[in-house]
Every structure is written in C-alpha cells, then in structure tokens.
N, C-alpha and C. Protein backbone atom coordinates (compact mmCIF):
# COMPACT_ATOMS: atom_id res chain seq x y z
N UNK A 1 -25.43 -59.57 61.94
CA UNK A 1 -25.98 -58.23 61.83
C UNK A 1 -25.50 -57.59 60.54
N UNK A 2 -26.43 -57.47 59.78
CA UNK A 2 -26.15 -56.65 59.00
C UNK A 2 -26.63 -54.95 58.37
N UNK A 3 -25.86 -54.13 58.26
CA UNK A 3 -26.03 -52.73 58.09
C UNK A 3 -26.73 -51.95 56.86
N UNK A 4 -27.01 -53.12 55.54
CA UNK A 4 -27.66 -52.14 54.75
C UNK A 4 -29.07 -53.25 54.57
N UNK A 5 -29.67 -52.66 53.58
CA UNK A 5 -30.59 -53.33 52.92
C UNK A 5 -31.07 -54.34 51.91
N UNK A 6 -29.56 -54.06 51.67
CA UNK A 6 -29.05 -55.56 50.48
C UNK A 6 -29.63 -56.91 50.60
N UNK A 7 -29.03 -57.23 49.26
CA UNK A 7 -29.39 -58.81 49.30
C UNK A 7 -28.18 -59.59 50.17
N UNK A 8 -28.78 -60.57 50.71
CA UNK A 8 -27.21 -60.82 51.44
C UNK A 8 -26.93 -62.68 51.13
N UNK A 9 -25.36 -63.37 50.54
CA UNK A 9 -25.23 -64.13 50.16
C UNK A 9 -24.61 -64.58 51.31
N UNK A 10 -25.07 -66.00 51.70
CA UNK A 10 -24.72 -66.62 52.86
C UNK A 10 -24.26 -67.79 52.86
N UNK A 11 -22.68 -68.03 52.97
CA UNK A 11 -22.02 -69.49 52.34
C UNK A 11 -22.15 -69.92 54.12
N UNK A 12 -22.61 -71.31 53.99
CA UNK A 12 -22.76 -71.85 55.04
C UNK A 12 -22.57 -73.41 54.64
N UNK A 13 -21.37 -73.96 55.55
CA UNK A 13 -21.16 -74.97 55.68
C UNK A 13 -22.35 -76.39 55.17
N UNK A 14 -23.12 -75.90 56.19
CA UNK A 14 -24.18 -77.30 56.54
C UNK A 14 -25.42 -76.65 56.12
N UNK A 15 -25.98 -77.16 54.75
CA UNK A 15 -26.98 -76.98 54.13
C UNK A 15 -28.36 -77.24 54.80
N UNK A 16 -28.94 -77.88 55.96
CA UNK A 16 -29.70 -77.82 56.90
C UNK A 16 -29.92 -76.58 57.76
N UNK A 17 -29.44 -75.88 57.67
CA UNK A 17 -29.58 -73.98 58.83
C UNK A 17 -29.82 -73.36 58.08
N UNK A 18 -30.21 -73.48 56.58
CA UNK A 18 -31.09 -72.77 55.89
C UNK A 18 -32.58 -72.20 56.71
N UNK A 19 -33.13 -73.30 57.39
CA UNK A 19 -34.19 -73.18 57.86
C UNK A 19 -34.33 -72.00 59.16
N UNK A 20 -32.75 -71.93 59.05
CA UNK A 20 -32.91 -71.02 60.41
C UNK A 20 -32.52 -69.12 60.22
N UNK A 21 -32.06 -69.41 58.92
CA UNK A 21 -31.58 -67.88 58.47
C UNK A 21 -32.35 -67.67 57.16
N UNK A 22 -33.48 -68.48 56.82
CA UNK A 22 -34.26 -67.73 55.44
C UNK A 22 -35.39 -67.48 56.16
N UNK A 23 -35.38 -67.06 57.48
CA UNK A 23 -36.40 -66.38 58.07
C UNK A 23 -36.06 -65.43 57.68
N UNK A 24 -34.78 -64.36 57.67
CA UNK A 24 -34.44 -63.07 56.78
C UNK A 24 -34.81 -63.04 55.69
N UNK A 25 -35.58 -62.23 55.30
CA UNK A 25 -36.14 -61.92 53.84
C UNK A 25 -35.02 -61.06 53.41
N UNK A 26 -33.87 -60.64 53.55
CA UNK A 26 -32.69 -60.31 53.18
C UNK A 26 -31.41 -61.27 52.49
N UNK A 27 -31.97 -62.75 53.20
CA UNK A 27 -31.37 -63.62 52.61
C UNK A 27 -31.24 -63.87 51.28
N UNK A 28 -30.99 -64.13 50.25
CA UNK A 28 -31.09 -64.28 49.04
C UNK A 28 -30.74 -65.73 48.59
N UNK A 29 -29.56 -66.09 49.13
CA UNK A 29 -28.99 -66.92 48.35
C UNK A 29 -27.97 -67.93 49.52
N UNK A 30 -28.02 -69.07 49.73
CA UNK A 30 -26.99 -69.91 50.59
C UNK A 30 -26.71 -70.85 49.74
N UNK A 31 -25.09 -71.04 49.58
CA UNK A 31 -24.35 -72.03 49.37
C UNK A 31 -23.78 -72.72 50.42
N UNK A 32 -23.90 -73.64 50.06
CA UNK A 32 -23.59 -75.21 51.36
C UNK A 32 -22.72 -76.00 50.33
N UNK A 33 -22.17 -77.15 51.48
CA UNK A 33 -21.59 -78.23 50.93
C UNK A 33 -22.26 -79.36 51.85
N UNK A 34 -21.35 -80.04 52.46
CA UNK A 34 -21.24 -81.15 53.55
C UNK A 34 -21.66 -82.06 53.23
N UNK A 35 -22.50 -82.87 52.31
CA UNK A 35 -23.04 -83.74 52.47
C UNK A 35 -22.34 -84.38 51.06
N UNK A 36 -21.99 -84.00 49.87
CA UNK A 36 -20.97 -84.80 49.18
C UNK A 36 -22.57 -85.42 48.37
N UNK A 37 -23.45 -84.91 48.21
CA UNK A 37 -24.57 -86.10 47.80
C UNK A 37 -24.60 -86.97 48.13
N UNK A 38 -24.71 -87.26 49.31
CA UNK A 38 -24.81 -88.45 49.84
C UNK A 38 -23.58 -89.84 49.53
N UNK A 39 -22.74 -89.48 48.56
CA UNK A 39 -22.06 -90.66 47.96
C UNK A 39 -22.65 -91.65 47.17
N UNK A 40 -23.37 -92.25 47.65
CA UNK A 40 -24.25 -93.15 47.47
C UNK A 40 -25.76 -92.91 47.19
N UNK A 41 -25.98 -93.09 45.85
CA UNK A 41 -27.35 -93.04 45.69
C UNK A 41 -28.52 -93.93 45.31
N UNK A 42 -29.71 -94.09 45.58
CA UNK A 42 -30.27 -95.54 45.12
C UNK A 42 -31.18 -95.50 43.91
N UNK A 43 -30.97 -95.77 43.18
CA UNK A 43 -32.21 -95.77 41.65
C UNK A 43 -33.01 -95.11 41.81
N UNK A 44 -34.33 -96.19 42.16
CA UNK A 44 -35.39 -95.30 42.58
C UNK A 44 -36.26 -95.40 44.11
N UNK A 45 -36.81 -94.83 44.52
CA UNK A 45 -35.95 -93.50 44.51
C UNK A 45 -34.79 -92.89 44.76
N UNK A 46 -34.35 -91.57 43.36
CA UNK A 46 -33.14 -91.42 44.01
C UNK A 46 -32.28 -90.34 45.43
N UNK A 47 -32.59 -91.41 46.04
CA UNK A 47 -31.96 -91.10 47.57
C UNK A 47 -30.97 -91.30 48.06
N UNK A 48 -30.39 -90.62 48.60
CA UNK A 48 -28.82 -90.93 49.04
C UNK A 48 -29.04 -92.47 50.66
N UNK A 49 -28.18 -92.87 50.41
CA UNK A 49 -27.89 -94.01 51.19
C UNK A 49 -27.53 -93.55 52.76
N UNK A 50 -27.33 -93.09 53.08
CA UNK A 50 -26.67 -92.09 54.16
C UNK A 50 -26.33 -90.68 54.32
N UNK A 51 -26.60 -89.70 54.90
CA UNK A 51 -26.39 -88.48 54.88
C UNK A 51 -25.89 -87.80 56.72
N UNK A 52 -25.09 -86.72 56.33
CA UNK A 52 -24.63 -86.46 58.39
C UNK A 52 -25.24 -85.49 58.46
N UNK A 53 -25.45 -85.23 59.56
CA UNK A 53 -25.78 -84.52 60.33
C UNK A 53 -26.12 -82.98 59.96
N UNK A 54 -27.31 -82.37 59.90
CA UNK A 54 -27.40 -80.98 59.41
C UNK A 54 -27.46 -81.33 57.99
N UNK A 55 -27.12 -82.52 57.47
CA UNK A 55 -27.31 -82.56 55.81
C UNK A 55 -28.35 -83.18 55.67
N UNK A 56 -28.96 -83.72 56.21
CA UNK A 56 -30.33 -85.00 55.59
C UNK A 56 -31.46 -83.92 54.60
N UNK A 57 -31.75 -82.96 55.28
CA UNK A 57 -33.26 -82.29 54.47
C UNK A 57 -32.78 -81.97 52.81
N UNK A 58 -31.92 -81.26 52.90
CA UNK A 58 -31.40 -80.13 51.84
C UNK A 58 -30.05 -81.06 51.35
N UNK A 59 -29.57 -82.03 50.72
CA UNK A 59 -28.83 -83.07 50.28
C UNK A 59 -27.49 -82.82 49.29
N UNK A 60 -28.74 -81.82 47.93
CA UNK A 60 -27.82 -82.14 46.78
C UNK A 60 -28.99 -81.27 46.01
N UNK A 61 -28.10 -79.86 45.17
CA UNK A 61 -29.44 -79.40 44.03
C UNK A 61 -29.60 -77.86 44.96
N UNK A 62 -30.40 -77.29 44.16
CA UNK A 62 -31.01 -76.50 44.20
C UNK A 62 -32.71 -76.37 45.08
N UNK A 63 -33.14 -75.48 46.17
CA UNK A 63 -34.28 -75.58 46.72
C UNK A 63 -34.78 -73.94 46.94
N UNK A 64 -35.81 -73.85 47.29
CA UNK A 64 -36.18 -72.53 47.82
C UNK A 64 -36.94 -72.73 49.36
N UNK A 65 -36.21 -72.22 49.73
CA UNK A 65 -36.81 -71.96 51.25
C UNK A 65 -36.99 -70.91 51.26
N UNK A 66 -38.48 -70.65 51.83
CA UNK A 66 -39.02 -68.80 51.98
C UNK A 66 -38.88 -68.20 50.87
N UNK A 67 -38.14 -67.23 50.82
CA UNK A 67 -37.91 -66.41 49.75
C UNK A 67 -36.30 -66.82 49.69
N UNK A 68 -35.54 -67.55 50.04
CA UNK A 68 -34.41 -67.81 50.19
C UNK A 68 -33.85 -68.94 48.98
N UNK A 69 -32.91 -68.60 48.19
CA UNK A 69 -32.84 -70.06 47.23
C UNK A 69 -31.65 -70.14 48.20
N UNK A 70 -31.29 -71.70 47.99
CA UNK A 70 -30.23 -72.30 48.71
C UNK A 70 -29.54 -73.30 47.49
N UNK A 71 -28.84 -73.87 46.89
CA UNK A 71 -27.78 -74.46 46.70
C UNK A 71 -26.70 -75.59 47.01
N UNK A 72 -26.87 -76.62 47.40
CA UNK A 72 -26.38 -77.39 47.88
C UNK A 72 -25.29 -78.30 46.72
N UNK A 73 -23.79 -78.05 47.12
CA UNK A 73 -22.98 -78.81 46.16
C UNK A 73 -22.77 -80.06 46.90
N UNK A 74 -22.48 -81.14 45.42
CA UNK A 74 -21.90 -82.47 46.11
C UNK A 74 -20.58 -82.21 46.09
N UNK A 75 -19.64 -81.43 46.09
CA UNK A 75 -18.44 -81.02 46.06
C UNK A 75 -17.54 -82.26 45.30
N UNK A 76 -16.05 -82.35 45.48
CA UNK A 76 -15.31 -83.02 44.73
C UNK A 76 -14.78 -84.52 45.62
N UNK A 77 -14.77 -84.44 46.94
CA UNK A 77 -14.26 -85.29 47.48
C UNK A 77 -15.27 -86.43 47.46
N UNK A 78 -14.99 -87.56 48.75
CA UNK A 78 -15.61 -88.20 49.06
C UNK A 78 -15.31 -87.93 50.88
N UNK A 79 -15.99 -88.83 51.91
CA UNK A 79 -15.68 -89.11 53.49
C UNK A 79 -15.89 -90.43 53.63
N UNK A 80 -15.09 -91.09 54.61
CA UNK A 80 -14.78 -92.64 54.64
C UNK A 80 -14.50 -93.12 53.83
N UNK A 81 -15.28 -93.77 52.65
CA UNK A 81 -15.10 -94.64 51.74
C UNK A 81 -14.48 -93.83 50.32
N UNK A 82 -14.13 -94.06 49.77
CA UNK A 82 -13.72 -93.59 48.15
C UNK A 82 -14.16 -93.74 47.74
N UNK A 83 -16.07 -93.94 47.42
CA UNK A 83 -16.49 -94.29 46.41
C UNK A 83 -18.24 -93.06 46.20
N UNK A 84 -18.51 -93.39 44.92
CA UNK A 84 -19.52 -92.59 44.58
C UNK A 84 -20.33 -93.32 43.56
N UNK A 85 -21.39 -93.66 43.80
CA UNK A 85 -22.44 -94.48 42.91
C UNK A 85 -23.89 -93.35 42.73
N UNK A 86 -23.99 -92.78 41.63
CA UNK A 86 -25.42 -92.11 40.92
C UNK A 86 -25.16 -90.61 41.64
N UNK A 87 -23.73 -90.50 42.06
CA UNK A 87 -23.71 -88.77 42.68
C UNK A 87 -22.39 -88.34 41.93
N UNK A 88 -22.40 -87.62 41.12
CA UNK A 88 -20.90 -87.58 40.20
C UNK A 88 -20.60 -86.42 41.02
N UNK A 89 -19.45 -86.20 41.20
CA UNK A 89 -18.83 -84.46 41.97
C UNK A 89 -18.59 -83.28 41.24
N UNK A 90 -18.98 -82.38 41.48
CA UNK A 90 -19.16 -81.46 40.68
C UNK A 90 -18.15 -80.21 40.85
C-alpha cells in the first residue's frame, strides 16, 4: 500500500513477479537479481542453460513490462558450481 502518487521503485528479489506488480501503473522501475544469468550460456541462441525458479521469463538485461521497466542483474556470485561461461558478473 502505498500513500502518494509517486513513482514507486520496487527491488524484488525474483525477477519473475514483475508480472504481478506492473499491473500498478505506479510501478516504475523493479530491480531483481536471482538468477546470476543463468551461469551458463549457449552461443546461439544465447540462452542460459538452466535458470530457478521465478527466474526463467525475465533472466538477465533490461525489459518492459506494462508501463513497468524491470532490470534484471547477473550479480557477482555464482550457485552450485563456480563457474560462468558467456554471462560475465556485473
């Protein structure tokens, strides 16, 4: 709930629930992580090799949903494996 009329910036974990809060035309802007770019990416096309849960649609990059831009970082780490092929961390 929010009280004014503003633009409102919405850091959210899991870059997939975009779909569920840029029904607000108040939304402006969501930053996500979770998905690391996939780690793994394949030539062509370039697609990530695996992605979890709430991350598959919205991956890696920049998108617009609705009137909503969203943001998705591959952040710095990795999960499971230590490795990163065609997704550098940013």
């Amino acid at each position: 709930q929010v009280e004014s009329d503003g633009p409102i910036l919405l850091m959210m974990h899991e870059p997939d629930l975009v779909d569920e809060y840029a029904v607000n035309p108040q939304v402006a802007l969501q930053l996500s992580g979770h998905t690391h770019g996939g780690q793994v990416r394949m030539m062509r096309p370039r697609r990530a090799y695996t992605l979890p849960y709430l991350g598959k649609k919205y991956d890696a990059g920049l998108y617009r949903v609705n009137q909503t831009w969203l943001y998705t970082n591959r952040g710095i780490g990795t999960v499971l494996a230590p490795i990163r092929v065609n997704c550098p961390p940013e």
